[in-house]
C-alpha atoms as a PDB file:
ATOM      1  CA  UNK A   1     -75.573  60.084 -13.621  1.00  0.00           C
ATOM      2  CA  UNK A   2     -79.452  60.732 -14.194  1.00  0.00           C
ATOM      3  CA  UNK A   3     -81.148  59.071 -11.706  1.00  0.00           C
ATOM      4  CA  UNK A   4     -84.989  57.664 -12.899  1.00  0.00           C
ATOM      5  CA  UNK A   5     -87.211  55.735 -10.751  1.00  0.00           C
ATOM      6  CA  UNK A   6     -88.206  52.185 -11.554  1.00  0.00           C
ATOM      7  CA  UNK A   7     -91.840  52.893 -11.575  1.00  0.00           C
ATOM      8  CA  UNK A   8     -90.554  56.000 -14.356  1.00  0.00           C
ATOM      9  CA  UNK A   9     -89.260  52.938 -16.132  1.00  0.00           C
ATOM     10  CA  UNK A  10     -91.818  50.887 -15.876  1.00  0.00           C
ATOM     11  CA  UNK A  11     -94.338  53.428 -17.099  1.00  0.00           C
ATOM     12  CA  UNK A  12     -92.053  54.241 -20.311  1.00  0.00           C
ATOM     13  CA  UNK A  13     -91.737  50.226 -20.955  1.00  0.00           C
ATOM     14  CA  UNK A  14     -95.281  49.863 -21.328  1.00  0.00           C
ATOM     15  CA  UNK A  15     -95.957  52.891 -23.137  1.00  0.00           C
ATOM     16  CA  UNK A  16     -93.701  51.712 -25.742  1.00  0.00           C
ATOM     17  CA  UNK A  17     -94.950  48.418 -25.919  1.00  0.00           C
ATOM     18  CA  UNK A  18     -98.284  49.768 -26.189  1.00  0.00           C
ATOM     19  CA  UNK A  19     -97.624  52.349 -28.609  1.00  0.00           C
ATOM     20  CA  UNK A  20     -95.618  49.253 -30.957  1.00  0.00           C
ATOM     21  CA  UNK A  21     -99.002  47.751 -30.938  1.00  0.00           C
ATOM     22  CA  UNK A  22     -98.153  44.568 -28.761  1.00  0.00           C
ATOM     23  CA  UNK A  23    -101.698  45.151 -26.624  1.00  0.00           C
ATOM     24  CA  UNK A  24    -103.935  45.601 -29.112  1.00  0.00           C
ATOM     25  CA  UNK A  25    -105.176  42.247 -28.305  1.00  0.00           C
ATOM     26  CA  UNK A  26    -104.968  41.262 -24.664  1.00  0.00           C
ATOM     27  CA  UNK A  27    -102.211  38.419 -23.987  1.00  0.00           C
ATOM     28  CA  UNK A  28    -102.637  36.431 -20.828  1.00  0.00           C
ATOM     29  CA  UNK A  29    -100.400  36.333 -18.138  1.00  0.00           C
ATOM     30  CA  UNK A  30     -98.916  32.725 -18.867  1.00  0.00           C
ATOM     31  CA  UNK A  31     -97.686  34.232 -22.420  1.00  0.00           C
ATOM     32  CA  UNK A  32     -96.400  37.345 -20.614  1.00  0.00           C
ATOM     33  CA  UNK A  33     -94.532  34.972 -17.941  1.00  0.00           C
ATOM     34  CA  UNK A  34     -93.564  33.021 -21.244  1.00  0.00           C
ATOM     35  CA  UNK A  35     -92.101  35.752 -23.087  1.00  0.00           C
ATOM     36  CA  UNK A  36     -89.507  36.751 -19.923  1.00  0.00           C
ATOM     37  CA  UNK A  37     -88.856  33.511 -19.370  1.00  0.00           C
ATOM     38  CA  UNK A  38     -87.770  33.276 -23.170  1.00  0.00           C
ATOM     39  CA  UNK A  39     -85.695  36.087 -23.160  1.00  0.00           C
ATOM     40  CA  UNK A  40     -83.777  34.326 -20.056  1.00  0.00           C
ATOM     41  CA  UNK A  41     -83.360  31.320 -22.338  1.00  0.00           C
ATOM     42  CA  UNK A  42     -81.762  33.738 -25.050  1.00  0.00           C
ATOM     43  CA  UNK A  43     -79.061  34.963 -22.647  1.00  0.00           C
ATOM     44  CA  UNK A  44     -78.286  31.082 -21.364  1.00  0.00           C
ATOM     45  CA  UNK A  45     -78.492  30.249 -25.455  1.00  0.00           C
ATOM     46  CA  UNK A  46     -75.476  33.075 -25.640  1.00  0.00           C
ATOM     47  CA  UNK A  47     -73.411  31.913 -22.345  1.00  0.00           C
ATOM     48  CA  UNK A  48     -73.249  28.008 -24.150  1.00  0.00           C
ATOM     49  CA  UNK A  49     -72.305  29.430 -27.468  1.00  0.00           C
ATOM     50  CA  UNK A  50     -69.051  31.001 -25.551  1.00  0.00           C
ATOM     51  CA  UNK A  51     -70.018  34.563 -25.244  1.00  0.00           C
ATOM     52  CA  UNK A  52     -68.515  36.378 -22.537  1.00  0.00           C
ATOM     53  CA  UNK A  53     -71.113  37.468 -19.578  1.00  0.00           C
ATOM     54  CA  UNK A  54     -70.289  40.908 -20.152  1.00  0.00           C
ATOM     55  CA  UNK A  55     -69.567  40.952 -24.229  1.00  0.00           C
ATOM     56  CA  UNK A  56     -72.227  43.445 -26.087  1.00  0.00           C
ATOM     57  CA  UNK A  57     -72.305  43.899 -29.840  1.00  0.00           C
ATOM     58  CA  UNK A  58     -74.642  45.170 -32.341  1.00  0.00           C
ATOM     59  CA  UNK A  59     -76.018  43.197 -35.158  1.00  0.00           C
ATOM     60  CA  UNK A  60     -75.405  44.784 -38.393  1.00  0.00           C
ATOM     61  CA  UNK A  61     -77.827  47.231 -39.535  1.00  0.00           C
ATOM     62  CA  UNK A  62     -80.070  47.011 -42.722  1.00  0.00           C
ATOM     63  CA  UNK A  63     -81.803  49.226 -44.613  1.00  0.00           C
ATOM     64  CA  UNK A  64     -84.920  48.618 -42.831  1.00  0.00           C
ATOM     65  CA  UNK A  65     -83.410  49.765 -39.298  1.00  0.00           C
ATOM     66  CA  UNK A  66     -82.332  53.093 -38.315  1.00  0.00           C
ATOM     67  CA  UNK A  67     -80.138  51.676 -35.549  1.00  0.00           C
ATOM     68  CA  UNK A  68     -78.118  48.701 -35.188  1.00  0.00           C
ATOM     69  CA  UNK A  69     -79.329  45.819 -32.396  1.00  0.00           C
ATOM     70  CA  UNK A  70     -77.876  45.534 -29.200  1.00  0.00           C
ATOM     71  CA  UNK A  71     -76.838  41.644 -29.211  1.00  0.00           C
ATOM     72  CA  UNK A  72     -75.591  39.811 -26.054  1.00  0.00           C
ATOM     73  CA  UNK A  73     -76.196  38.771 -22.450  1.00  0.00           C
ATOM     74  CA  UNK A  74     -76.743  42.157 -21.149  1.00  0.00           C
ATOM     75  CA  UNK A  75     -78.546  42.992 -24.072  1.00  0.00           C
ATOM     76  CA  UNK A  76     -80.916  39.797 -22.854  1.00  0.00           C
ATOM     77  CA  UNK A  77     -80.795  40.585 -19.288  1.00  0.00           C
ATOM     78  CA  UNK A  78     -82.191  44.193 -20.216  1.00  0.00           C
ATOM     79  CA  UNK A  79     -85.176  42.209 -22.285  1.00  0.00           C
ATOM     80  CA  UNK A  80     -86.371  40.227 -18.956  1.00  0.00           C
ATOM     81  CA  UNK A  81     -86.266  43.693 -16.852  1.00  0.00           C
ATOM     82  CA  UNK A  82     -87.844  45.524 -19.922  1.00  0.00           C
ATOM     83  CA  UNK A  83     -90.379  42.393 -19.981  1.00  0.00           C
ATOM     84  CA  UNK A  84     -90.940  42.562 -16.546  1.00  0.00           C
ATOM     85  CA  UNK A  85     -91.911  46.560 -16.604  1.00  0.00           C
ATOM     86  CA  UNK A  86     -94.102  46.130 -19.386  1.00  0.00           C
ATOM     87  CA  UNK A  87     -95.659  44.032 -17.301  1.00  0.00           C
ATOM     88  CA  UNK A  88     -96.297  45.533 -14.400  1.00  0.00           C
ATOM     89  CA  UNK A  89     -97.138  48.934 -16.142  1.00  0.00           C
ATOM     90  CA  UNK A  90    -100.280  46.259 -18.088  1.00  0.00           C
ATOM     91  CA  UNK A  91    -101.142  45.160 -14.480  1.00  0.00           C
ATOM     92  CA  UNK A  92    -100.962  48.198 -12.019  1.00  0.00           C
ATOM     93  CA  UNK A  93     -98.008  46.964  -9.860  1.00  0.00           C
ATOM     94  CA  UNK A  94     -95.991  49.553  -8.319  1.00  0.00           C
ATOM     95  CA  UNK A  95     -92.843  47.627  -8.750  1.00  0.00           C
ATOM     96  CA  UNK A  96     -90.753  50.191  -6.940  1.00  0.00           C
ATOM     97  CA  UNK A  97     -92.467  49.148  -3.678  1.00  0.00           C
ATOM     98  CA  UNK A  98     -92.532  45.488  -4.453  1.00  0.00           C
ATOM     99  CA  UNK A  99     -88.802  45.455  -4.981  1.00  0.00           C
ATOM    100  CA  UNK A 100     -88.041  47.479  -1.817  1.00  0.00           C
ATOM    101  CA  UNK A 101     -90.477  45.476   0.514  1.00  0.00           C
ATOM    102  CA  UNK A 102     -88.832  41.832  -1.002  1.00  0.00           C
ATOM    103  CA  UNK A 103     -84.940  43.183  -0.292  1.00  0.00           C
ATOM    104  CA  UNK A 104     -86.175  44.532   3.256  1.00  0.00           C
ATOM    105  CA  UNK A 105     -87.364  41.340   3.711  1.00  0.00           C
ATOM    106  CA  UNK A 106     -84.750  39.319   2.420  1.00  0.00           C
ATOM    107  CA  UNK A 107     -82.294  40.988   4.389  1.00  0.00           C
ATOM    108  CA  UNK A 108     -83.631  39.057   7.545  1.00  0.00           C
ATOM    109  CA  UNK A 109     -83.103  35.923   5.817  1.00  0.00           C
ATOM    110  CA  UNK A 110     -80.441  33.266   7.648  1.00  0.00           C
ATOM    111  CA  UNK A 111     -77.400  32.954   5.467  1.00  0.00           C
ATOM    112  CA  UNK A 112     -78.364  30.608   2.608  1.00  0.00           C
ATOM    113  CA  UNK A 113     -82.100  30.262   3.747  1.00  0.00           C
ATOM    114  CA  UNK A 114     -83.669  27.301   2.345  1.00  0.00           C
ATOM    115  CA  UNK A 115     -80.300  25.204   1.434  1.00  0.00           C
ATOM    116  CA  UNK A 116     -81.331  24.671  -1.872  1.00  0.00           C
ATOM    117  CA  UNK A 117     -79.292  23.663  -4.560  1.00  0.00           C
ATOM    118  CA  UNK A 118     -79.537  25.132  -8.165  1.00  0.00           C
END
């Protein structure tokens, strides 16, 4: 298995996005928070439908696409992280370190800190 670091990731992400031509104007942060939180909303959208959590398909190609689209919760779950790197690859954060310094920290937590409920 190739192994590639998040920040690798998060680099590639954003040079896509720019390169697609999604920062040729700047978008604020609100509409970047917007746009993950909307891609969370598509996977919900497929788990009332009836999909399965884990059931992938591709939508049928056309003659305008030279590959078929990945369709499904994980397909939506890999839109939020891919939303997320784009993201921090606009803003400068080393998400690598974030992520390591919140589960460090979380791992001190009590055992259902907070007692929240959904």
């Amino acid at each position: 298995m190739k192994v590639v670091g998040i920040n690798k990731l998060v680099k590639a992400a954003h040079e896509n996005a720019v390169s697609k031509g999604w920062w040729d104007e700047d978008r604020s942060f609100g509409e970047i928070i917007a746009l993950i939180h909307s891609e969370a909303s598509e996977a919900l959208e497929d788990y009332r439908n009836g999909r399965a959590i884990n059931d992938m398909w591709l939508e049928p190609e056309d003659e305008t696409m030279m590959y078929a689209k990945p369709c499904g919760i994980p397909s939506e779950l890999a839109d939020i992280v891919i939303r997320v790197f784009d993201a921090c690859g606009r803003y400068g954060i080393d998400l690598e370190r974030a992520i390591t310094k919140k589960m460090a920290y979380n791992a001190t937590r009590p055992q259902k800190h907070g007692g929240k409920v959904i």
